[in-house]
N, C-alpha and C. Protein backbone atom coordinates (compact mmCIF):
# COMPACT_ATOMS: atom_id res chain seq x y z
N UNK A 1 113.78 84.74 92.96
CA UNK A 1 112.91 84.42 94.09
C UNK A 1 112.56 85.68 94.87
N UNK A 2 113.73 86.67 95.50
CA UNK A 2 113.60 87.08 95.97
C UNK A 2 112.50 88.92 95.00
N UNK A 3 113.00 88.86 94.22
CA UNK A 3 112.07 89.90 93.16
C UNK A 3 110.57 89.31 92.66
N UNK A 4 110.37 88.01 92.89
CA UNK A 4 109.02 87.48 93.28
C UNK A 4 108.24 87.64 94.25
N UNK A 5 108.79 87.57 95.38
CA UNK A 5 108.21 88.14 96.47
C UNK A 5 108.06 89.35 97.17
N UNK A 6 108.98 90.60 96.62
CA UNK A 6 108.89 92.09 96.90
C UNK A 6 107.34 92.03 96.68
N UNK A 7 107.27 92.09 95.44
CA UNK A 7 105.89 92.85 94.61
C UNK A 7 104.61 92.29 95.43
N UNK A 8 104.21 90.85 96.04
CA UNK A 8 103.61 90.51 96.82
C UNK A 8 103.27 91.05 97.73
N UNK A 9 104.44 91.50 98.19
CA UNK A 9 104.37 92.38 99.69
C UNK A 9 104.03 93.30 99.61
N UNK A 10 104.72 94.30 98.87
CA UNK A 10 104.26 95.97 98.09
C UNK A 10 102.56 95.81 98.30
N UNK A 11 102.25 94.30 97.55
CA UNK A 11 100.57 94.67 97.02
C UNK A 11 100.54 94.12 98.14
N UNK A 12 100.20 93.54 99.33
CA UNK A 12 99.65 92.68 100.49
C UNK A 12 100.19 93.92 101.56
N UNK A 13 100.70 94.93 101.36
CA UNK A 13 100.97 96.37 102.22
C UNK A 13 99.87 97.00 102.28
N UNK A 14 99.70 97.46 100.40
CA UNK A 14 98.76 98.70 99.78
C UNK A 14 97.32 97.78 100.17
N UNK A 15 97.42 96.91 100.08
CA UNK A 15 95.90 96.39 100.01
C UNK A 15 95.08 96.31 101.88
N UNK A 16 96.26 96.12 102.60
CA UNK A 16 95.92 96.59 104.07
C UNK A 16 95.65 97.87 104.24
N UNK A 17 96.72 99.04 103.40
CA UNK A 17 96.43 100.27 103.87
C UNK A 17 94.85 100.80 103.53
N UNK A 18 94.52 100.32 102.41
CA UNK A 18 93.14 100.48 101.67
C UNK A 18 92.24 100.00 103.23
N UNK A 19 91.96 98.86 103.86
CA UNK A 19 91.07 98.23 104.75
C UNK A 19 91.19 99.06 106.28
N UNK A 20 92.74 99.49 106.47
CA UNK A 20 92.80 100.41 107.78
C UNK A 20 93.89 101.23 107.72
N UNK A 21 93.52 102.53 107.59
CA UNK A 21 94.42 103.65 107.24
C UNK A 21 95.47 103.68 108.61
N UNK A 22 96.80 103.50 107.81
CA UNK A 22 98.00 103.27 109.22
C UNK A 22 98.87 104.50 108.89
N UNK A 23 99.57 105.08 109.82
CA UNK A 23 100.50 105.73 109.45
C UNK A 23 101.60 105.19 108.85
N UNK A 24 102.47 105.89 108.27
CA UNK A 24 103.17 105.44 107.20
C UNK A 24 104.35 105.36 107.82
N UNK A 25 104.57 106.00 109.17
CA UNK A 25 105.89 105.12 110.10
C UNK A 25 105.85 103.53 110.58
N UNK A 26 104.21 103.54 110.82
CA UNK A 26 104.06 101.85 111.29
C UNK A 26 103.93 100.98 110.10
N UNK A 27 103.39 101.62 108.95
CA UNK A 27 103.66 100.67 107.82
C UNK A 27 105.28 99.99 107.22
N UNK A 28 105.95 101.14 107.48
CA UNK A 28 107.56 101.20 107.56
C UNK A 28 108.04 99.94 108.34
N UNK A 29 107.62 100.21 109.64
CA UNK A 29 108.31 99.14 110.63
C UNK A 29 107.87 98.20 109.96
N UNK A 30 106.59 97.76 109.67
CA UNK A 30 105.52 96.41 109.68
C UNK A 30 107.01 96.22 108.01
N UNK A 31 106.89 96.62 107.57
CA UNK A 31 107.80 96.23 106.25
C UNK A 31 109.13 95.91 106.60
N UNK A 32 110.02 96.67 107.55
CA UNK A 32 111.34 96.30 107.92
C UNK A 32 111.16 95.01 108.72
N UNK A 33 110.10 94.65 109.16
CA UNK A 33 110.08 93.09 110.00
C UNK A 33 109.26 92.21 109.01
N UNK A 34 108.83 92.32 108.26
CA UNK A 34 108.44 91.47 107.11
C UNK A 34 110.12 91.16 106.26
N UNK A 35 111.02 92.46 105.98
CA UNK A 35 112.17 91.83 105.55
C UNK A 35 113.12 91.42 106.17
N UNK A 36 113.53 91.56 107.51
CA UNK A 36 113.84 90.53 108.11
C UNK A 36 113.42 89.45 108.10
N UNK A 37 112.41 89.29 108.52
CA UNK A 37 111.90 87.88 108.16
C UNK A 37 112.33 87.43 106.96
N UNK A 38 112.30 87.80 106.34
CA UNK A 38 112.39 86.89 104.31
C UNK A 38 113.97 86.89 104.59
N UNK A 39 114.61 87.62 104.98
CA UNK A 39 116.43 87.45 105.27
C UNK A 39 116.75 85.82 105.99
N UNK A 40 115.77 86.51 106.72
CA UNK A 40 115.84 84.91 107.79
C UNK A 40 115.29 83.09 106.85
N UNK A 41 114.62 83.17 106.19
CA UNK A 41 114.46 82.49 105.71
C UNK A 41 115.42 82.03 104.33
N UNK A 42 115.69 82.93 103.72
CA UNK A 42 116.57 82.78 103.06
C UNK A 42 118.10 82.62 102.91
């Protein structure tokens, strides 16, 4: 389950960075609270 949903994210990251160029510290955070979240749910 959980190796199902990395790769999602990876691509639903890269595919934001493509639409608005973020720095790669706030992409960081935006990812450490996306996996919290999935902790939390799981």
């Amino acid at each position: 389950m959980k190796n199902h949903l990395l790769p999602s994210i990876l691509h639903l990251s890269l595919f934001c960075m493509r639409k608005t160029p973020i720095k790669k510290s706030e992409m960081w955070q935006e990812q450490e609270r996306l996996n919290t979240h999935h902790k939390r749910l799981i």
